[in-house]
Protein backbone atom coordinates (compact mmCIF):
# COMPACT_ATOMS: atom_id res chain seq x y z
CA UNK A 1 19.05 -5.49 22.22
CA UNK A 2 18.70 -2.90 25.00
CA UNK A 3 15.66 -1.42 25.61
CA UNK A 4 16.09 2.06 24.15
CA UNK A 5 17.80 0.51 21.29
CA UNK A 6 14.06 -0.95 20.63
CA UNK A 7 12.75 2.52 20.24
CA UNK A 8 13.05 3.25 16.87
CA UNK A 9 11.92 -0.46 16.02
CA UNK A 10 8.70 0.15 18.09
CA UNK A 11 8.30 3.83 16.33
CA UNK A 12 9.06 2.26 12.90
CA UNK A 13 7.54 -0.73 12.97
CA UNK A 14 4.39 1.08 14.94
CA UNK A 15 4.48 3.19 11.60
CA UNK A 16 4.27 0.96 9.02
CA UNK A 17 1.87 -0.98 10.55
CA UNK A 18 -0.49 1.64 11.61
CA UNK A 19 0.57 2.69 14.98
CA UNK A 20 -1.34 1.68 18.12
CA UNK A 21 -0.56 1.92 21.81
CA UNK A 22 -1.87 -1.31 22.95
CA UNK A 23 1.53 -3.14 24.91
CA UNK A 24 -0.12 -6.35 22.90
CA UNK A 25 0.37 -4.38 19.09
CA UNK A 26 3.82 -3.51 19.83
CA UNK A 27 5.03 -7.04 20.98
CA UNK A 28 3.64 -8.65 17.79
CA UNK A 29 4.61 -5.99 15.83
CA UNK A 30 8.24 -6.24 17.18
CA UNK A 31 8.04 -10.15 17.20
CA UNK A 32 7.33 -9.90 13.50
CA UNK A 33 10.26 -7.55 12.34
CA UNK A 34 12.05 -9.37 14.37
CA UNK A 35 11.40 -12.92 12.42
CA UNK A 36 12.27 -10.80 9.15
CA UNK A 37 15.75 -10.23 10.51
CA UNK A 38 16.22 -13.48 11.68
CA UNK A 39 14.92 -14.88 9.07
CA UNK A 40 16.72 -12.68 5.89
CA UNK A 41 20.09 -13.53 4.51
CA UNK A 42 22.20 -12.37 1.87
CA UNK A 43 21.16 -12.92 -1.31
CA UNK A 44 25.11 -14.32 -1.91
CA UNK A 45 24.48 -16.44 0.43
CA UNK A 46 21.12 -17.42 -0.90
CA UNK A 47 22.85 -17.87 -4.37
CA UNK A 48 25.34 -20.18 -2.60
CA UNK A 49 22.93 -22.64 -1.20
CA UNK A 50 23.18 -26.06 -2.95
CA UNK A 51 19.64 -26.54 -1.94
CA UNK A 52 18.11 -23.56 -3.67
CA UNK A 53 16.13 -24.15 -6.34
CA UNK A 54 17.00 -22.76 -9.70
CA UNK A 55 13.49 -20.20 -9.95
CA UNK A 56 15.03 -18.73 -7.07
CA UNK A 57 18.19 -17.91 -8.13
CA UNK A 58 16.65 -16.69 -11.03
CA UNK A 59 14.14 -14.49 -9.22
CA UNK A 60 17.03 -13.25 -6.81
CA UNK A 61 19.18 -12.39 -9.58
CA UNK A 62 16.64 -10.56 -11.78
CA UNK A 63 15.39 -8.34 -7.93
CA UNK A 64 18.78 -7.74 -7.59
CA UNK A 65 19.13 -6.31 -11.29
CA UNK A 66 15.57 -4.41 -10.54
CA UNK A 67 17.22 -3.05 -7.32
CA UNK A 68 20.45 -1.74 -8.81
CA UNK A 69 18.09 0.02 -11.05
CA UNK A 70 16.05 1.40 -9.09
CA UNK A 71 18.89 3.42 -7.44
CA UNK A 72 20.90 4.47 -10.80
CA UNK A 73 18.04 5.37 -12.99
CA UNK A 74 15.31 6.28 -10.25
CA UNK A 75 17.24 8.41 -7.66
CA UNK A 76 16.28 5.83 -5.11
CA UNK A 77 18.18 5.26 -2.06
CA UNK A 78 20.78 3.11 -2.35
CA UNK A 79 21.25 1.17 0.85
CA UNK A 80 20.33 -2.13 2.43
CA UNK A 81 17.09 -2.58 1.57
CA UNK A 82 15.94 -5.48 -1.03
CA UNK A 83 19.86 -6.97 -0.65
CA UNK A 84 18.52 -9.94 1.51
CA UNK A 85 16.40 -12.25 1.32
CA UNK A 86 13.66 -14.21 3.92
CA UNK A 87 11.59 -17.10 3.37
CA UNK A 88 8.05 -16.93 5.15
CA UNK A 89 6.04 -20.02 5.62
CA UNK A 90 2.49 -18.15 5.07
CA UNK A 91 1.56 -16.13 1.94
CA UNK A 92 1.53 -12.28 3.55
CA UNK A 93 4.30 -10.47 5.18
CA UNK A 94 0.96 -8.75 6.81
CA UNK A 95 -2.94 -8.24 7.25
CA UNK A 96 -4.19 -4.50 7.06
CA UNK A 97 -7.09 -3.80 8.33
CA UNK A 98 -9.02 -0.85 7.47
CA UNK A 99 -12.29 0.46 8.48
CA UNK A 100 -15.13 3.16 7.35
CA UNK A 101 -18.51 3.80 9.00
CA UNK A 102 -21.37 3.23 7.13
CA UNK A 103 -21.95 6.39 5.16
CA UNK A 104 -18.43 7.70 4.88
CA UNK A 105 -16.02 6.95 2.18
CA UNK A 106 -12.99 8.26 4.57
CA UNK A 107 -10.58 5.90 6.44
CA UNK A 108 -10.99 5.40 10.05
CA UNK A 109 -6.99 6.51 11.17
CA UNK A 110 -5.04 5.43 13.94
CA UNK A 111 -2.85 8.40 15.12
CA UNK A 112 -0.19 8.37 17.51
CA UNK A 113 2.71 11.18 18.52
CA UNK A 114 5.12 12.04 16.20
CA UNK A 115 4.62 9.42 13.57
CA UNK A 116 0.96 10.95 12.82
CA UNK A 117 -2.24 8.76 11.65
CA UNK A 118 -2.58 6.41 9.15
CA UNK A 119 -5.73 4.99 7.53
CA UNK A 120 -5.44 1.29 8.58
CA UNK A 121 -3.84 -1.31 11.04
CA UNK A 122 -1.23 -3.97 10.35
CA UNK A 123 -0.96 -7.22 12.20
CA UNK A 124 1.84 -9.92 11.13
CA UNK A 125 -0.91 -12.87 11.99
CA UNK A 126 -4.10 -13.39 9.76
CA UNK A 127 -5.56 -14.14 13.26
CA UNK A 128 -4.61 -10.75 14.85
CA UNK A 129 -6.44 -8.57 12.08
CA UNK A 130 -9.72 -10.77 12.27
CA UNK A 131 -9.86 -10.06 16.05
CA UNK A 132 -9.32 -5.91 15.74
CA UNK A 133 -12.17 -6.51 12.48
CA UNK A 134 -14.42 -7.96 14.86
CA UNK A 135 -13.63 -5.18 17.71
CA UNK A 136 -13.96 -2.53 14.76
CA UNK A 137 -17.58 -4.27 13.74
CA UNK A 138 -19.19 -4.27 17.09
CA UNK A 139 -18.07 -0.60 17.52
CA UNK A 140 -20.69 -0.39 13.78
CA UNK A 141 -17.82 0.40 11.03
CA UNK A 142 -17.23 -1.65 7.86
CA UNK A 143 -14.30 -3.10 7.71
CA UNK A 144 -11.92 -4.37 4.88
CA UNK A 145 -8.96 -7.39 5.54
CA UNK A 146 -6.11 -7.08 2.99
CA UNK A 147 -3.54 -9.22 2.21
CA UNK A 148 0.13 -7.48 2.32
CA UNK A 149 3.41 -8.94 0.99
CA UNK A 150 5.29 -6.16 2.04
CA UNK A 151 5.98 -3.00 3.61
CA UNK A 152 8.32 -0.56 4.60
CA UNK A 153 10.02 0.87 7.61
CA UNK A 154 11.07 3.95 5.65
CA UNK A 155 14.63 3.27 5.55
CA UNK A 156 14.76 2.81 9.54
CA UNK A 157 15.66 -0.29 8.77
CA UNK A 158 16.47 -2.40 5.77
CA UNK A 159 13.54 -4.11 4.42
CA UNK A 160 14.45 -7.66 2.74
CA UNK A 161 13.27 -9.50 -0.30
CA UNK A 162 10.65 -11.73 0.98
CA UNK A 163 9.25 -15.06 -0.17
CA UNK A 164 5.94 -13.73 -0.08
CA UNK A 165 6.73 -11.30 -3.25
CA UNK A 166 9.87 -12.82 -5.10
CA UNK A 167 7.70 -14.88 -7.41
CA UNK A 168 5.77 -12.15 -8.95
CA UNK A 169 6.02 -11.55 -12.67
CA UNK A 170 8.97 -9.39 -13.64
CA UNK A 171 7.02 -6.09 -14.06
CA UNK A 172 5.21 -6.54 -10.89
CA UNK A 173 8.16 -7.18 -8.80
CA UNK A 174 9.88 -3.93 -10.60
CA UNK A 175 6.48 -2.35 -9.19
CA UNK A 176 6.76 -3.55 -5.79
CA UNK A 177 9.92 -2.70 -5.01
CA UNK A 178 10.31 0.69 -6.75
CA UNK A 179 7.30 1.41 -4.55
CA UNK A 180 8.51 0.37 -1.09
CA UNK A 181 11.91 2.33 -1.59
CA UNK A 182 9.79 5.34 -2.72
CA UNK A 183 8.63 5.60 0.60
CA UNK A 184 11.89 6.20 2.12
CA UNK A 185 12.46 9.28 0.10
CA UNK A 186 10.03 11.05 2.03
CA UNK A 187 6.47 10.86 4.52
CA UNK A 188 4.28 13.09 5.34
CA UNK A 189 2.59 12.22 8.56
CA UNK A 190 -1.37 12.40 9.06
CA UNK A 191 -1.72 11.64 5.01
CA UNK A 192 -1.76 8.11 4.38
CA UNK A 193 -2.73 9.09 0.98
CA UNK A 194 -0.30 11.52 -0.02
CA UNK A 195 2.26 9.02 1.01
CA UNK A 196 0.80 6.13 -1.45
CA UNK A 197 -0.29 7.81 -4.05
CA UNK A 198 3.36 9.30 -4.42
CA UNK A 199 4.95 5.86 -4.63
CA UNK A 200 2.48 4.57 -6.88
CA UNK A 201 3.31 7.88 -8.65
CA UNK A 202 7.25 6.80 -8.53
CA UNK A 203 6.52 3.09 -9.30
CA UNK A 204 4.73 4.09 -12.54
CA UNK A 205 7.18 6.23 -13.75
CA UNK A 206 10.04 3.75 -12.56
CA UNK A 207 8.42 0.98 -14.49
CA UNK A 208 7.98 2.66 -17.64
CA UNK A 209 11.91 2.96 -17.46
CA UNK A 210 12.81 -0.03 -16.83
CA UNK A 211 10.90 -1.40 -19.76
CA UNK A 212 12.35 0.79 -21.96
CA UNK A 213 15.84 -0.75 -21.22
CA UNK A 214 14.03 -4.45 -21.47
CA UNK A 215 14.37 -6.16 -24.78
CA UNK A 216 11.87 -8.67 -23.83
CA UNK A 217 8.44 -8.46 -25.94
CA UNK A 218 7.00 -10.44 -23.47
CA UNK A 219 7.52 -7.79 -20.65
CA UNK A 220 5.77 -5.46 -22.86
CA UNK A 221 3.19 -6.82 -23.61
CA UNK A 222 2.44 -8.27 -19.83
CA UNK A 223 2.32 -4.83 -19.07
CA UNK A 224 0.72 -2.96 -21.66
CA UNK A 225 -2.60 -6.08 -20.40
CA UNK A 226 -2.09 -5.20 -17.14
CA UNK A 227 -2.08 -1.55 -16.88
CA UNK A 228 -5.01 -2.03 -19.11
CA UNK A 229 -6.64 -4.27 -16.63
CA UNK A 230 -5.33 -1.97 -13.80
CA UNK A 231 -6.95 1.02 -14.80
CA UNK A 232 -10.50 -0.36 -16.06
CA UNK A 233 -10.40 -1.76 -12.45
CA UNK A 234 -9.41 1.63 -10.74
CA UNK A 235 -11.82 2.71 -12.89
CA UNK A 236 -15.02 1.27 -11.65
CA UNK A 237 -13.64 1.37 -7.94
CA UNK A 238 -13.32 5.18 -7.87
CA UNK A 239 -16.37 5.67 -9.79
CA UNK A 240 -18.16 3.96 -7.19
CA UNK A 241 -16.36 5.90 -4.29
CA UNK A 242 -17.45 8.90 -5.96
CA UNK A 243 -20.90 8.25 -6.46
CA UNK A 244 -20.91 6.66 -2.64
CA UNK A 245 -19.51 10.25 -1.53
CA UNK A 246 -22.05 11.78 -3.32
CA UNK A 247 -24.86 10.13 -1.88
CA UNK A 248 -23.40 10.02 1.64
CA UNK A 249 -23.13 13.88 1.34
CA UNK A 250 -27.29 14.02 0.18
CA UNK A 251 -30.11 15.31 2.31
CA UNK A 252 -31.67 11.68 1.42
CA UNK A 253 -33.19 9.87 4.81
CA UNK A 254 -30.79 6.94 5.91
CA UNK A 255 -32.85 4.19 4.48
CA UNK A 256 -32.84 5.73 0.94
CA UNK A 257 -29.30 6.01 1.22
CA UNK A 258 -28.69 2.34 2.44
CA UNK A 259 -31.00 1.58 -0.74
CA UNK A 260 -29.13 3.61 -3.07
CA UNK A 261 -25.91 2.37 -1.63
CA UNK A 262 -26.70 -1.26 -2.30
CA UNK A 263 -27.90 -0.56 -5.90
CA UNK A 264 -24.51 1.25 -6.60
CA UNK A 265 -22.40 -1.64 -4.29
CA UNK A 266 -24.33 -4.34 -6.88
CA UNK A 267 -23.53 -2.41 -10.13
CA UNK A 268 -19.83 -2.22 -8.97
CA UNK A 269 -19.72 -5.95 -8.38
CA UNK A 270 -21.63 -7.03 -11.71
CA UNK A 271 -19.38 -4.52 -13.94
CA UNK A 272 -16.34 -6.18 -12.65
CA UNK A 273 -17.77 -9.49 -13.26
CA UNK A 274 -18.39 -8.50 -16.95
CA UNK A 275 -15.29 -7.49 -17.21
CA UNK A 276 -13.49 -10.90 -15.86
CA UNK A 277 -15.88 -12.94 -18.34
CA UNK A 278 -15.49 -10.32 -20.81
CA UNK A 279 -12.23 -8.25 -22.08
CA UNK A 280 -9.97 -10.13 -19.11
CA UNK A 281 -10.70 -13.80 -20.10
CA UNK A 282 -11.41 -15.07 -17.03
CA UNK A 283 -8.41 -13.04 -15.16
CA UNK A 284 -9.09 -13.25 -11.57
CA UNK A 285 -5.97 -11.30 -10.12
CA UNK A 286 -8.62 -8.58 -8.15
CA UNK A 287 -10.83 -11.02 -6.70
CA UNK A 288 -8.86 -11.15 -3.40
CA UNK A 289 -9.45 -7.68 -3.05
CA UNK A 290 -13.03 -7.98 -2.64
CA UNK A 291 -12.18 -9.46 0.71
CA UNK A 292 -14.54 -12.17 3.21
CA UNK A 293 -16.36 -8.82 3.52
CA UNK A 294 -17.55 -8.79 -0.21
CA UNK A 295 -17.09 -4.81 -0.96
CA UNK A 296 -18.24 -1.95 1.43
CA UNK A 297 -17.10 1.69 2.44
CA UNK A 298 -13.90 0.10 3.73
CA UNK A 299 -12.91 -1.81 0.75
CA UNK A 300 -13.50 1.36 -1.28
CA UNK A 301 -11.42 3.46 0.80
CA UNK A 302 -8.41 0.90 0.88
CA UNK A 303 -7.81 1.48 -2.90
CA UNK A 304 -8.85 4.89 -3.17
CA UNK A 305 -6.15 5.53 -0.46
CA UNK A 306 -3.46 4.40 -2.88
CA UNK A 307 -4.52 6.12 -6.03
CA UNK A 308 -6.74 8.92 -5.59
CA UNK A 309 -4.23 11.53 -5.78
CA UNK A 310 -2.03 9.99 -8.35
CA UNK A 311 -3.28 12.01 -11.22
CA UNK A 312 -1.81 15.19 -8.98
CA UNK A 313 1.56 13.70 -8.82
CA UNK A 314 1.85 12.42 -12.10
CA UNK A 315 1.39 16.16 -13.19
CA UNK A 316 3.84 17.16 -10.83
CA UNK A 317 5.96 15.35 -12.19
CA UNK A 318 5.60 16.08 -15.97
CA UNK A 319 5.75 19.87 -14.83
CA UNK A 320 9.57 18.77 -13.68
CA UNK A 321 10.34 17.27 -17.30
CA UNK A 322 10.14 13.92 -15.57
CA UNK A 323 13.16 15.23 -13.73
CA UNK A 324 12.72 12.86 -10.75
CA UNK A 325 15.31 14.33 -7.87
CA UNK A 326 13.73 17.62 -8.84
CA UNK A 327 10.44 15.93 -8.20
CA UNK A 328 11.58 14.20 -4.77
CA UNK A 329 12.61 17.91 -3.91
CA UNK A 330 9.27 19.29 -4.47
CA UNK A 331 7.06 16.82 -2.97
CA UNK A 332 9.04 16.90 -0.02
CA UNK A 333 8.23 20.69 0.49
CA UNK A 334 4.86 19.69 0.92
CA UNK A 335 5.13 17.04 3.40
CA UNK A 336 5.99 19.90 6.28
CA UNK A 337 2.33 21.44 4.90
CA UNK A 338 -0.80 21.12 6.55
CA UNK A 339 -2.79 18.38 5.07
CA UNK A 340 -5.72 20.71 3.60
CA UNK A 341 -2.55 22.79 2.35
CA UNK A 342 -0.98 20.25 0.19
CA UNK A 343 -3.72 19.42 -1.56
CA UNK A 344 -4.11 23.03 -2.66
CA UNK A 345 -0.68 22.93 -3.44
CA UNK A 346 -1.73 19.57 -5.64
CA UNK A 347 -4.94 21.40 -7.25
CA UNK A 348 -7.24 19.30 -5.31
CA UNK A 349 -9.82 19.77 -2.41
CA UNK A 350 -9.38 19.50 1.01
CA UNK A 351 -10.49 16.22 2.61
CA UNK A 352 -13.18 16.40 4.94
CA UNK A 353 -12.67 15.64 8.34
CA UNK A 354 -12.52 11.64 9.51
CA UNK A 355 -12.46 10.16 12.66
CA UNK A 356 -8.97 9.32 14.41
CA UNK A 357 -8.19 7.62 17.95
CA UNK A 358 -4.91 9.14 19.53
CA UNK A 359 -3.25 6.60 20.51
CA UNK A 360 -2.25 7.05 24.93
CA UNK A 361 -0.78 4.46 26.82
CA UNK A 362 -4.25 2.92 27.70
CA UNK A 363 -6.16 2.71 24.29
CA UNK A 364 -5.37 0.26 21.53
């Protein structure tokens, strides 16, 4: 590949990941699309292989089904994407890494030209995010280590079915991948949170129709628990961002807020470990979130980044009679808008200011 014929891989890539300038970023970030191209075939091909196992061909075959759908029923593009698959020997596509100070509930963003800022950092090695962690806590900011298994280069590029999502139940693979294509319908640079809470918007609308074409009870009622589950979790998280914003937005002295921000950090944890030994039986499926970390500012902000405006979109969309291209149309009006400006447009307040790096040729 020619050198300028590796700029758009760099921008895209750089993108998804959470764009950096470092020479360093870029080679691992190419290095690691790179493997997914080497490493993706067609899923005929996949089908063909005597020495796939039957799961797999199942799994395949029921994406593929998920994917058709996604383009006839959900106005998603139809192109490339999800029509291959790779096999990954570790159990993340990618590590994000994201990062508050200690009395802010707003990401730290990495901004670069053109593309914008986003509110974390990807690396393709576990080993890559736990060195920028360690960079990000000697510079004093909490930071949060999540577990990706994929992402998208907004339709740069076509994104395969990887190993490190294809055994998900049904309804969470629907999820997944109605989510990743949503984000090549549209992005609004500077607003990592307009841009997830809109495909979590899309997913949850997608998945409700495809389980109204599923005959399977079973699909049902693995949903109905889990979007139970989902939103009791969502629940407490937010509800302890809140309160966290509250308090970091007092007159109180820094030590009564460190005090008041441990007592609130503890009730969080020991309401969702009532919950797991309570209503969940036992169900363990957040636990990874909590991170090495345990929870701080950072984890916080990494799920209020994806949901925190979904409640705005949702309503957007039911003020379109669930017409979805309509929907696409308007949201995308609002991605040219200043940030503070779409959230008016949305009905909600402005975001305060957070702290972004540029990124320059010299800075990672």
């Amino acid at each position: 590949m020619a050198p300028s014929s590796l700029l758009p891989l760099l921008a895209a890539v750089a993108l998804a990941l959470g764009g950096c300038a470092s020479p360093a970023y870029y080679l691992q970030a190419v290095g690691g699309q790179f493997e997914l191209w080497r490493l993706a075939r067609p899923i005929e091909a996949v089908h063909a292989d005597p020495a796939i196992a039957a799961e797999l061909r199942a799994r395949l075959a029921a994406a593929a089904r998920i994917r058709d759908f996604a383009s006839s029923a959900l106005a998603l593009p139809d192109n490339g994407s999800f029509r291959r698959y790779a096999a990954l020997d570790r159990p993340y596509v990618v590590w994000n890494v994201f990062a508050a100070e200690e009395f802010s509930v707003k990401a730290r963003e990495w901004c670069f030209p053109v593309a914008g800022c986003v509110g974390y950092r990807g690396y393709f090695s576990r080993v890559g995010a736990e060195a920028h962690a360690a960079s990000l806590r000697e510079e004093g900011f909490e930071v949060h280590i999540g577990g990706v298994p994929a992402y998208s280069t907004l339709g740069w590029f076509d994104d395969p079915l990887i190993s490190t999502f294809i055994h998900f139940p049904q309804t969470e693979l629907a999820r997944l991948i109605f989510h990743e294509l949503s984000h090549q319908v549209l992005y609004a640079s500077d607003d990592t949170e307009f841009n997830e809470s809109f495909a979590v918007a899309v997913e949850e609308e997608g998945l409700r129709r495809w389980l109204a074409q599923e005959a399977d009870p079973a699909l049902h009622a693995a949903y109905e628990r889990g979007q139970r589950m989902r939103a009791e979790f969502q629940g407490l998280v937010l509800g302890a961002r809140n309160r966290l914003e509250a308090l970091y937005d007092s007159d109180l002295p820094k030590e009564g807020k460190r005090r008041e921000k441990a007592r609130i950090l503890a009730g969080l944890r020991q309401d969702y470990e009532a919950l797991k030994a309570g209503p969940w039986q036992g169900f363990a499926g957040f636990d990874h979130w909590l991170g090495q970390d345990g929870i701080n500012n950072a984890t916080l902000t990494s799920l209020s980044l994806y949901h925190r405006l979904v409640p705005a979109f949702t309503a957007l969309l039911a003020r379109h009679h669930r017409d979805l291209p309509r929907f696409y149309a308007e949201v995308k009006t609002l991605t040219v808008l200043p940030k503070e400006e779409r959230r008016e447009k949305l009905a909600l307040p402005p975001e305060a200011p957070v702290r972004t790096d540029r990124m320059n040729g010299n800075r990672p």
